[in-house]
Protein backbone atom coordinates (compact mmCIF):
# COMPACT_ATOMS: atom_id res chain seq x y z
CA UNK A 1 131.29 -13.92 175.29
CA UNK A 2 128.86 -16.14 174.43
CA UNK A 3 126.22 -17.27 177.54
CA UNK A 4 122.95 -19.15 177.55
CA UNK A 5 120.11 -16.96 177.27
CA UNK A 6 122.17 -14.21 175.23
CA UNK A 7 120.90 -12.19 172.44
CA UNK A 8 124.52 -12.65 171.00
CA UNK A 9 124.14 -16.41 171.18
CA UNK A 10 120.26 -16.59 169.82
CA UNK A 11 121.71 -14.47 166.95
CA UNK A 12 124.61 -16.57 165.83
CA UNK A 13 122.43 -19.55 166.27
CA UNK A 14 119.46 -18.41 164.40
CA UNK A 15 122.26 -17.03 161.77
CA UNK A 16 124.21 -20.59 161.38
CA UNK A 17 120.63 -22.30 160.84
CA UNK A 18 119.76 -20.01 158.54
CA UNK A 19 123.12 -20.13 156.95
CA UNK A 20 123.36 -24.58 157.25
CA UNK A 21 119.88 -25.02 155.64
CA UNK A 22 121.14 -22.31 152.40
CA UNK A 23 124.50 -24.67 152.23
CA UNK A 24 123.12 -27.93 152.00
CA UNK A 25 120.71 -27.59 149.19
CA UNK A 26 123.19 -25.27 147.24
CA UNK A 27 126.27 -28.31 147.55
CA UNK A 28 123.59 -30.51 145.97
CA UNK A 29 122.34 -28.46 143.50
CA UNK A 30 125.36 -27.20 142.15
CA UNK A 31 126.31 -31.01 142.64
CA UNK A 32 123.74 -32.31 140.63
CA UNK A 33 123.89 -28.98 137.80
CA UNK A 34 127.86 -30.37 137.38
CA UNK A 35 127.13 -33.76 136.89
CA UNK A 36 124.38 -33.01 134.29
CA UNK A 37 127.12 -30.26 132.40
CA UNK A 38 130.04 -33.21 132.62
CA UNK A 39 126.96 -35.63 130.90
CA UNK A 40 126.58 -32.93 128.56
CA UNK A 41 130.42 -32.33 128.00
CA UNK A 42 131.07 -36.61 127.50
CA UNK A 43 127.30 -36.85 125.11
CA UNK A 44 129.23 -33.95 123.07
CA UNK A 45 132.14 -36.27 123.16
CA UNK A 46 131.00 -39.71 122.41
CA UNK A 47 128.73 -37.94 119.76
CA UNK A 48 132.00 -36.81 118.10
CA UNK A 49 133.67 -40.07 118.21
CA UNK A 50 130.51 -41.95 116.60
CA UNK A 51 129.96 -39.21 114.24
CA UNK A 52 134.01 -40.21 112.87
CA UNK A 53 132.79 -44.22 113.04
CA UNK A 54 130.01 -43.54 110.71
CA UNK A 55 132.65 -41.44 108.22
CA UNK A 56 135.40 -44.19 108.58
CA UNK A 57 133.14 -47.62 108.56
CA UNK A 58 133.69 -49.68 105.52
CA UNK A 59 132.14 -53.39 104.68
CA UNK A 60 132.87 -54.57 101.15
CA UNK A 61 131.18 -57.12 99.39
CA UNK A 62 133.99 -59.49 100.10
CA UNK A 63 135.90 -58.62 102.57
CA UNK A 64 135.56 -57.98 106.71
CA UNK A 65 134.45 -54.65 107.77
CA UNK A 66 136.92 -52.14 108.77
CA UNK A 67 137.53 -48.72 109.80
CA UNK A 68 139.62 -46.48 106.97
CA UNK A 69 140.88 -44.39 109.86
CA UNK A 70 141.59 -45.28 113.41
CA UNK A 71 139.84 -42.98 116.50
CA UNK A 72 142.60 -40.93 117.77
CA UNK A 73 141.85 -41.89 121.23
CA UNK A 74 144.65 -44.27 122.93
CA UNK A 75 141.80 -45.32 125.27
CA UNK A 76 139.96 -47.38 122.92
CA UNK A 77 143.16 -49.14 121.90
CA UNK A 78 143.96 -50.33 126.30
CA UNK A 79 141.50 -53.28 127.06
CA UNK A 80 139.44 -52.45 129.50
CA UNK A 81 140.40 -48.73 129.50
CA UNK A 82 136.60 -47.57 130.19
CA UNK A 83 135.92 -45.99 126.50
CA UNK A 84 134.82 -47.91 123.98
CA UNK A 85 132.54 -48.56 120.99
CA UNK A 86 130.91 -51.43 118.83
CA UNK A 87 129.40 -51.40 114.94
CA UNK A 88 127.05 -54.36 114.73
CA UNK A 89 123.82 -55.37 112.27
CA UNK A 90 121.23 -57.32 112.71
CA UNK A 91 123.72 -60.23 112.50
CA UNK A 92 125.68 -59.32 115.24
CA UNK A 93 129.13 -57.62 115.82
CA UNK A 94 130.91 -56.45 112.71
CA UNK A 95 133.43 -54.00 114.39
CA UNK A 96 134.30 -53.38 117.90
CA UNK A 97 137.50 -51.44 119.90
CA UNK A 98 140.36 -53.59 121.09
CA UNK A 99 139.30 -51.86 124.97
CA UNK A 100 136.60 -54.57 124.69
CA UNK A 101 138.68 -57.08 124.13
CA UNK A 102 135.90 -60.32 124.31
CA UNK A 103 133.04 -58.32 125.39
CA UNK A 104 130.55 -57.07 123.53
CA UNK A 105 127.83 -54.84 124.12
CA UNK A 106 123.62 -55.71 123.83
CA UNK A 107 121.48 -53.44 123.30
CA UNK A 108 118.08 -55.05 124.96
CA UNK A 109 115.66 -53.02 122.71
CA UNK A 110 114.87 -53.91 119.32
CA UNK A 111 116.82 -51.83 116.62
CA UNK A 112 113.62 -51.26 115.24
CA UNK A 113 112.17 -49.64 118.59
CA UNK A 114 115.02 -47.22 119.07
CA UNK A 115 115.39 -43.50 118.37
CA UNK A 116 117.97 -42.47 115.73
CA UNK A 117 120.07 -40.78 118.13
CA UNK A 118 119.93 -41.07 121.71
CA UNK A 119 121.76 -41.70 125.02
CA UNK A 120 121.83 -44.30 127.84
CA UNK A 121 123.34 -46.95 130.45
CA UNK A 122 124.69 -50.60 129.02
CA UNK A 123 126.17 -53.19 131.17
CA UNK A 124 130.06 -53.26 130.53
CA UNK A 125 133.37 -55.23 131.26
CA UNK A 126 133.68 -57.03 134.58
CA UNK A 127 130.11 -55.35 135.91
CA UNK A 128 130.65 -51.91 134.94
CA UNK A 129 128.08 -49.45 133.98
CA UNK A 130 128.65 -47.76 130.53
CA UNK A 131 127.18 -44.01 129.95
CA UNK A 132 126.47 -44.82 126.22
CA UNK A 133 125.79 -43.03 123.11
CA UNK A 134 123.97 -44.83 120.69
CA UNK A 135 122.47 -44.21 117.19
CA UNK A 136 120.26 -46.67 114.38
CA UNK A 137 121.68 -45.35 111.06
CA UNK A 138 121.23 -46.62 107.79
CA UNK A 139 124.64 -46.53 105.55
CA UNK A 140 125.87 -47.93 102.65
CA UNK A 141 129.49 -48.85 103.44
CA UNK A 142 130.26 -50.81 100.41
CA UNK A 143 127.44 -53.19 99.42
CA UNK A 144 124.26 -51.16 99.34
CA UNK A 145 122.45 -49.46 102.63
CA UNK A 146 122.52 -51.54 105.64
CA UNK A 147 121.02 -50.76 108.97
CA UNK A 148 123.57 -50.64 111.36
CA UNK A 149 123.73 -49.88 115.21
CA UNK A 150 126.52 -47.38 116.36
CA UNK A 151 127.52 -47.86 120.19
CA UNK A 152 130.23 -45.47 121.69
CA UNK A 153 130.72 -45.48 125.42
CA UNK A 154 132.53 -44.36 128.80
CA UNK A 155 132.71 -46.05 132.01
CA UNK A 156 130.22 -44.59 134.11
CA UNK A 157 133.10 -44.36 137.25
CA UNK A 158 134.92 -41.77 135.43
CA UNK A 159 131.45 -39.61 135.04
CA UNK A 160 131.10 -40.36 138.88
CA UNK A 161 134.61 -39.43 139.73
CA UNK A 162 134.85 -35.96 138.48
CA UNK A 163 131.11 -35.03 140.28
CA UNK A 164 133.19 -36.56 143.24
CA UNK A 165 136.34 -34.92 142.71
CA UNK A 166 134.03 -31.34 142.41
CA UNK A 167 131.62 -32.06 145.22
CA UNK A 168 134.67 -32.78 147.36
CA UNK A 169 136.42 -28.98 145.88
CA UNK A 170 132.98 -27.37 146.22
CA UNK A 171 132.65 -28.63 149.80
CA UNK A 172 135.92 -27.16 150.81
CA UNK A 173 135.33 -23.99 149.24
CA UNK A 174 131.66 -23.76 150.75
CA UNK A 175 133.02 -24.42 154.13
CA UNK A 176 135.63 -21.52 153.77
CA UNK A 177 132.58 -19.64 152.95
CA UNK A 178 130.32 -20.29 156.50
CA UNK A 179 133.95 -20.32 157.71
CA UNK A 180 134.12 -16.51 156.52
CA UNK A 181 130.40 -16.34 157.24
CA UNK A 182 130.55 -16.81 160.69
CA UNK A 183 133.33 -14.48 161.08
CA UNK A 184 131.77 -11.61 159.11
CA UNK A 185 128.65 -12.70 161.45
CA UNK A 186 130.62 -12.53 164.66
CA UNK A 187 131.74 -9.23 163.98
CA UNK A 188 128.50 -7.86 162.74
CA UNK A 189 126.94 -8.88 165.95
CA UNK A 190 129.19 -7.46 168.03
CA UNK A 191 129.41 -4.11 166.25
CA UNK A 192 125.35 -4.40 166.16
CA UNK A 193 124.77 -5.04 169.79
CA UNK A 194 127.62 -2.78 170.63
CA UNK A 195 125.20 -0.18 172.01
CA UNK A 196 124.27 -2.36 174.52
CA UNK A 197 128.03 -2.41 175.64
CA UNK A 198 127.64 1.16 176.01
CA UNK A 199 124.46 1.00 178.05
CA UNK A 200 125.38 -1.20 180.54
CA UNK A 201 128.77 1.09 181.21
CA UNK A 202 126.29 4.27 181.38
CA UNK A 203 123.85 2.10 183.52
CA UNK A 204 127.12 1.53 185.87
CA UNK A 205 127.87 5.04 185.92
CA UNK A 206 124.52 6.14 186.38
CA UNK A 207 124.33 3.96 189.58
CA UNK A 208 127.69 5.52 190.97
CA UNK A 209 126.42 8.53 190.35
CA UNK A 210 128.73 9.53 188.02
CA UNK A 211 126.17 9.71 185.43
CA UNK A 212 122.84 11.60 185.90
CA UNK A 213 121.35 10.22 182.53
CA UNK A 214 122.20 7.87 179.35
CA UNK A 215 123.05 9.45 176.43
CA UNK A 216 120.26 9.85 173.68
CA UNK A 217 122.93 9.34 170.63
CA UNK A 218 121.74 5.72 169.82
CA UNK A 219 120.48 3.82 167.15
CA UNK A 220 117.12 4.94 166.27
CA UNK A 221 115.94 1.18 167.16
CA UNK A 222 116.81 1.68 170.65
CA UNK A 223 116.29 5.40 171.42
CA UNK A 224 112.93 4.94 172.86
CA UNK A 225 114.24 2.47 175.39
CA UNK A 226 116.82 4.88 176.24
CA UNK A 227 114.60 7.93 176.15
CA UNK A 228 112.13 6.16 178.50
CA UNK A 229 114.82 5.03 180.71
CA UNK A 230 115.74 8.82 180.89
CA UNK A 231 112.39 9.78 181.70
CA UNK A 232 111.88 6.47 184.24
CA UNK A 233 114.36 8.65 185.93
CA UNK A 234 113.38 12.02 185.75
CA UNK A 235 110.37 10.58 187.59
CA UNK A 236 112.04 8.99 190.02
CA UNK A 237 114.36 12.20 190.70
CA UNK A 238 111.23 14.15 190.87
CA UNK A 239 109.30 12.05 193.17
CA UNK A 240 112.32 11.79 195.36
CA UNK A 241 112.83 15.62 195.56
CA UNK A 242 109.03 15.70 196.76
CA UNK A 243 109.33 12.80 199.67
CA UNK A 244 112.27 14.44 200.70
CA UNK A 245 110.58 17.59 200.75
CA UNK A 246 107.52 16.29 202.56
CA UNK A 247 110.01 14.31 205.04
CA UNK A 248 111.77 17.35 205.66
CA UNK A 249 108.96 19.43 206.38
CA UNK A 250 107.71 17.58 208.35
CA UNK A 251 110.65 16.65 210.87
CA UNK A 252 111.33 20.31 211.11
CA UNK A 253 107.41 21.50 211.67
CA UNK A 254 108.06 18.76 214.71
CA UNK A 255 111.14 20.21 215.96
CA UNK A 256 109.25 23.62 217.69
CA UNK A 257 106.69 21.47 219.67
CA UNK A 258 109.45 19.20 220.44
CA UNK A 259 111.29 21.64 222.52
CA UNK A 260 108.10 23.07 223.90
CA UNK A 261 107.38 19.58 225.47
CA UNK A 262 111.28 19.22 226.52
CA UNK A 263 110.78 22.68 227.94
CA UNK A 264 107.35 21.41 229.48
CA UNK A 265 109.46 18.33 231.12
CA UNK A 266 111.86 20.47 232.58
CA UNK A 267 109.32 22.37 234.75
CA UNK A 268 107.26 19.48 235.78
CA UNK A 269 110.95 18.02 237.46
CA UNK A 270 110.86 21.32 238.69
CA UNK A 271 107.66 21.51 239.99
CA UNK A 272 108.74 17.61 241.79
CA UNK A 273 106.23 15.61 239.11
CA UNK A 274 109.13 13.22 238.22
CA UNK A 275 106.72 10.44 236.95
CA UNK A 276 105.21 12.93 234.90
CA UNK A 277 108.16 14.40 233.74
CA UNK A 278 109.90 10.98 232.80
CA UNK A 279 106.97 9.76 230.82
CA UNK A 280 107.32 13.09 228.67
CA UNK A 281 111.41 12.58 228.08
CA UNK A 282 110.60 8.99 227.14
CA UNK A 283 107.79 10.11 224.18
CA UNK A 284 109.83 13.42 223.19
CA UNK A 285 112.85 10.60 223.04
CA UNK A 286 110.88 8.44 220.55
CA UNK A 287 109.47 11.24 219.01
CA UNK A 288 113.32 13.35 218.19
CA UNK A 289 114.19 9.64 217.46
CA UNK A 290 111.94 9.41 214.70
CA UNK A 291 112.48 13.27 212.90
CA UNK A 292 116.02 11.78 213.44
CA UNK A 293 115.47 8.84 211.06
CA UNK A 294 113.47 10.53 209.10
CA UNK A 295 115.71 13.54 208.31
CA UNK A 296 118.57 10.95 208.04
CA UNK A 297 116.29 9.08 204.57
CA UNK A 298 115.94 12.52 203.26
CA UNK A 299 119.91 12.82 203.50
CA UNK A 300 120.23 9.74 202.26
CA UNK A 301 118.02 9.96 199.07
CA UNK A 302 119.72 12.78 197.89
CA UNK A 303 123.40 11.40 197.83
CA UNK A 304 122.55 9.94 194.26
CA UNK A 305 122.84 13.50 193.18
CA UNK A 306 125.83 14.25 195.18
CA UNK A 307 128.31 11.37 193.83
CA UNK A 308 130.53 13.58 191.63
CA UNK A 309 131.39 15.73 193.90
CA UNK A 310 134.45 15.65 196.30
CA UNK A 311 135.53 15.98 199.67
CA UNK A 312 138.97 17.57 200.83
CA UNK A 313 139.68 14.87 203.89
CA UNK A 314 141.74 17.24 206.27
CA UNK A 315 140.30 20.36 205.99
CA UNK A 316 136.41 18.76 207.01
CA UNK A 317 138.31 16.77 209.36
CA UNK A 318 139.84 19.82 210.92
CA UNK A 319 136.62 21.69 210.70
CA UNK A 320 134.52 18.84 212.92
CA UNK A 321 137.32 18.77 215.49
CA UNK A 322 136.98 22.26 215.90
CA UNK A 323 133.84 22.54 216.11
CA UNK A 324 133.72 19.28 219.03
CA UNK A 325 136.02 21.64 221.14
CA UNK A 326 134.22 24.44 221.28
CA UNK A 327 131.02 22.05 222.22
CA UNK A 328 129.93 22.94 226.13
CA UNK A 329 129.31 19.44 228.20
CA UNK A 330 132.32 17.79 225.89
CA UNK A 331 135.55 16.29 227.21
CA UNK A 332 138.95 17.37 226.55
CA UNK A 333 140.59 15.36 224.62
CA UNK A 334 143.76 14.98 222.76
CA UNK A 335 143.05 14.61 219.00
CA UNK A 336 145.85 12.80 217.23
CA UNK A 337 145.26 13.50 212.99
CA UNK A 338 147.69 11.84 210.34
CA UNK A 339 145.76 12.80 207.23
CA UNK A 340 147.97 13.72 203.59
CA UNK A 341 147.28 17.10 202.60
CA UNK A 342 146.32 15.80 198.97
CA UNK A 343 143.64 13.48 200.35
CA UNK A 344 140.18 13.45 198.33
CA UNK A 345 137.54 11.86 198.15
CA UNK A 346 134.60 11.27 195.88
CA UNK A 347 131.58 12.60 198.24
CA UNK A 348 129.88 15.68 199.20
CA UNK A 349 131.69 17.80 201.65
CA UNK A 350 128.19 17.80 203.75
CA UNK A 351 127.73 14.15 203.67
CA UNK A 352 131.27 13.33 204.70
CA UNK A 353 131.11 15.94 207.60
CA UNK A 354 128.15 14.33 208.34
CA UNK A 355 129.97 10.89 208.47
CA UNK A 356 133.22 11.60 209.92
CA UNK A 357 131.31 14.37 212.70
CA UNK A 358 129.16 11.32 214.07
CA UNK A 359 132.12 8.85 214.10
CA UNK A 360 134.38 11.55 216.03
CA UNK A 361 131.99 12.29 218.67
CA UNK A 362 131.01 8.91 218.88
CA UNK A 363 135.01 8.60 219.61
CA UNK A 364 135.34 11.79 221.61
CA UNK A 365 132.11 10.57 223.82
CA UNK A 366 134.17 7.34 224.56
CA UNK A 367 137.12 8.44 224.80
CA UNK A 368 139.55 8.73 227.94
CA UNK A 369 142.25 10.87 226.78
CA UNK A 370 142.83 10.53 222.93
CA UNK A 371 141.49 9.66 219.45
CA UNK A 372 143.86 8.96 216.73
CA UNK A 373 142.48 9.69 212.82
CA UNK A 374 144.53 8.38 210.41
CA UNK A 375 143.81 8.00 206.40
CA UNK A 376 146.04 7.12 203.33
CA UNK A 377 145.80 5.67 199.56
CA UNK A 378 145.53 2.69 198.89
CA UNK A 379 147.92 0.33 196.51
CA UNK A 380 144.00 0.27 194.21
CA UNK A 381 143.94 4.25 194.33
CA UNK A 382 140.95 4.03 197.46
CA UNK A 383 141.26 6.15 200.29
CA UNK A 384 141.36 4.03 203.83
CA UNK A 385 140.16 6.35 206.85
CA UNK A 386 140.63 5.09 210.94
CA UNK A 387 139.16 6.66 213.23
CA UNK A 388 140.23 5.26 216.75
CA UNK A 389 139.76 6.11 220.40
CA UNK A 390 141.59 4.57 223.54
CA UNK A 391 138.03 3.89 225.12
CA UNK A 392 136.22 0.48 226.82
CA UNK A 393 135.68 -0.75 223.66
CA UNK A 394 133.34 -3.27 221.92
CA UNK A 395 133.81 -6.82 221.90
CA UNK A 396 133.73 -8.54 218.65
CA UNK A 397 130.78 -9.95 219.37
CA UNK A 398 128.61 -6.90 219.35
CA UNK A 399 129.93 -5.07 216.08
CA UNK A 400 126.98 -6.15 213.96
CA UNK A 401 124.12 -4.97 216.64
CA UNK A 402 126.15 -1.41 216.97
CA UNK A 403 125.49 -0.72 213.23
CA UNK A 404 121.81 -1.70 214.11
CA UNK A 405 118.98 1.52 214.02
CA UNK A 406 117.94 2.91 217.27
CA UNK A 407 120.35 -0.09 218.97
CA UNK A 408 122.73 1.82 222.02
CA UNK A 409 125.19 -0.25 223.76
CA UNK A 410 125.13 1.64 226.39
CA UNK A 411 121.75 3.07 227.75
CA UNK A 412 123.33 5.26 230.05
CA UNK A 413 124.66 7.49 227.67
CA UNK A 414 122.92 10.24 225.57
CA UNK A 415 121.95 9.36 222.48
CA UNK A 416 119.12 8.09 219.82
CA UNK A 417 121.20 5.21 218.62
CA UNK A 418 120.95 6.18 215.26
CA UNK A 419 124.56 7.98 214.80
CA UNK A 420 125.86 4.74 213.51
CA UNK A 421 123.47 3.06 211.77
CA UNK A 422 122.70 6.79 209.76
CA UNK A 423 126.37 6.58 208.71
CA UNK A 424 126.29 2.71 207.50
CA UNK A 425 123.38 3.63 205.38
CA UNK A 426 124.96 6.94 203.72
CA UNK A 427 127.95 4.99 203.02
CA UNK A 428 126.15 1.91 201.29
CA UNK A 429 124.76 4.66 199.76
CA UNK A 430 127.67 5.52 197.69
CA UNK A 431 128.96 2.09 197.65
CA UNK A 432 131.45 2.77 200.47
CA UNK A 433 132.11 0.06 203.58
CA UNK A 434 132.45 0.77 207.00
CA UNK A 435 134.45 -2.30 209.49
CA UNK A 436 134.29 -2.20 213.33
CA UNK A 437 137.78 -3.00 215.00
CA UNK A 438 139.45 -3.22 218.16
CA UNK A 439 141.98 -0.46 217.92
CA UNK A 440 146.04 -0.60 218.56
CA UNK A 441 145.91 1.69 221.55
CA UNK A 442 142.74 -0.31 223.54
CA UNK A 443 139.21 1.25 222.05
CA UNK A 444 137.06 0.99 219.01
CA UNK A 445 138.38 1.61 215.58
CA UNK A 446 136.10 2.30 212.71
CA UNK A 447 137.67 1.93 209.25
CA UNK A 448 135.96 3.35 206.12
CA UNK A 449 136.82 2.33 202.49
CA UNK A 450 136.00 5.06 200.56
CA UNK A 451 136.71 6.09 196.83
CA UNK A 452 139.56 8.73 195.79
CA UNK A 453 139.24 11.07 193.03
CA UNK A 454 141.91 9.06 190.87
CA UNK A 455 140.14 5.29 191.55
CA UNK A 456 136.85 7.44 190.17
CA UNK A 457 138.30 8.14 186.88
CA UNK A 458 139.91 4.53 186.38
């Protein structure tokens, strides 16, 4: 396609400009070359016919000048035909072609000024202009040598027509030519800038992580773009392997003084410091809150590296379930699972349990009796998971500020508030969705859109 701003376009365009100014001077050059060869061609011509004048001219001593043999062309015999010739003296006309009928052609230069042999316009019949061949010879044609001037001519329209008649033919054929031109050009742009094609899809894989670099087998004109984009993301790989590193360090070098200063809360209640005590859960809150988070980035970071594998659905859903029952301080619940057997999806195993583990005890902690998880394939080839409990709910109202970090609808109940909002991010970070909805049987469904292993081939 062709779009303002497009290397395609400026091609094509700087290739038809290119091409227009190269026409136009070659129509009128090879114009102007033909008209000269068809002056050449009728000069040849005319030359011929006055060269069989001068043979055939007579004038006897007594008698009216004639011509022993007739010129065999017919058009000098049709008045007003557009060939003719003339044999005067300084007189006037002796001889002339029955084309002229009553006309007769002036020379406006002496006789005595003019070149033997030469070649130019006369006025004609009824206005015309007359390409004319003329020549001063010197004969003697019966009563001793006479100067006489020989005029042959052609009307200059028939000169003009045939340069028409080929301008007009090499026109058409030049414009065939850009015609072909600009085909030939199409195609060699788009096989030229082909590679580009190729980027961009690699560019798209690359992104969903179904790529980890471009290929280097390019043009050698675009190699170092590509080999710098390949080491643009080395870079980036390696710098992100080092934050994560640091980020992980650090949240777990926090998580040992962290549970001394829980530990440290628990005996000031003990020892009746409440105020105390409470001041401490609210810091080591914040505190967990933010190794939390910042654990949850590293996790997120890394997915890029993690998009080709996949996830069996039941089996890690089956494996979180389990591991929710056998959780001390967790209700009994009734888990309801509808999941294919043949259900996969294009994501790490651990960042799926990950997902689905905080949206199931985010269910189970809600919960009155049951949670229903349900997934299936979509008409496109995506895999749809619901995961829904009979709970209080969430009115519609509040489904954007639920997805919000360190946001809890509910202060009352355990938590950091970041369950959700770590599980919106690690899905946008493999280009999945997440919806909020009121479920069938009363609570809050959560549906995720998430790619199967035969929509990631497509």
């Amino acid at each position: 396609m062709l779009f303002p701003g497009s290397l395609r376009l400026r091609l094509i365009l700087l290739a038809s400009v290119v091409v227009l100014i190269a026409i136009a001077p070659a129509w009128l050059v090879l114009s102007s070359i033909f008209e000269r060869h068809v002056e050449s061609r009728i000069t040849s011509e005319l030359t011929d016919h006055l060269n069989q004048l001068i043979v055939n001219f007579r004038e006897p001593k007594d008698g009216k000048p004639v011509l022993t043999r007739p010129l065999p062309d017919p058009g000098f015999n049709r008045p007003f035909s557009g060939t003719y010739w003339q044999i005067s003296d300084k007189d006037g006309v002796l001889l002339k072609s029955r084309s002229l009928w009553d006309f007769n052609l002036r020379e406006n230069h002496p006789v005595s000024e003019l070149p033997k042999l030469h070649s130019h316009d006369l006025q004609g019949p009824e206005g015309s202009q007359l390409f004319s061949v003329i020549q001063n010879v010197t004969l003697d044609a019966g009563e001793g040598e006479k100067e006489y001037l020989i005029i042959v001519s052609l009307d200059h329209k028939e000169i003009t027509r045939s340069v028409q008649d080929f301008s007009q033919d090499l026109l058409l054929m030049l414009s065939g030519l850009v015609l072909v031109f600009f085909i030939a050009l199409w195609v060699q742009v788009s096989v030229g800038l082909r590679p580009f094609s190729q980027i961009k899809k690699e560019l798209l894989e690359l992104r969903q992580g179904r790529r980890q670099k471009l290929m280097e087998s390019y043009p050698v004109e675009i190699k170092p773009v590509i080999q710098e984009i390949n080491n643009f993301i080395t870079s980036r790989e390696l710098s992100a392997e080092y934050g994560r590193s640091r980020a992980s360090d650090l949240a777990h070098g926090l998580k040992t003084p962290l549970a001394i200063l829980t530990a440290e809360s628990r005996r000031l209640v003990k020892q009746d410091q409440f105020e105390s005590a409470e001041v401490l859960r609210q810091q080591i809150s914040s505190m967990r809150r933010h190794v939390d988070h910042e654990l949850a980035r590293a996790k997120i970071q890394n997915i890029q590296h993690h998009r080709l594998k996949k996830a069996h659905v039941m089996s890690n859903v089956e494996k979180i379930i389990s591991t929710l029952n056998n959780l001390p301080n967790m209700k009994r619940i009734e888990w309801r699972v509808d999941i294919p057997d043949d259900l996969h999806v294009m994501m790490e195993s651990g960042d799926f349990m990950e997902v689905c583990g905080n949206l199931l005890e985010n269910a189970q902690k809600w919960a009155k009796c049951k949670v229903d998880v349900r997934a299936h394939r979509a008409e496109n080839g995506s895999v749809v998971l619901r995961i829904e409990d009979d709970g209080p709910g969430v009115s519609e109202d509040k489904f954007k500020t639920m997805l919000k970090r360190g946001r809890q609808l509910d202060e009352t109940v355990s938590g950091s508030g970041l369950g959700l909002a770590i599980v919106s991010d690690m899905l946008s970070a493999y280009h999945y969705r997440m919806e909020p909805y009121q479920s069938a049987i009363g609570g809050l469904g959560m549906r995720l859109m998430l790619r199967s292993e035969a929509a990631a081939t497509r």
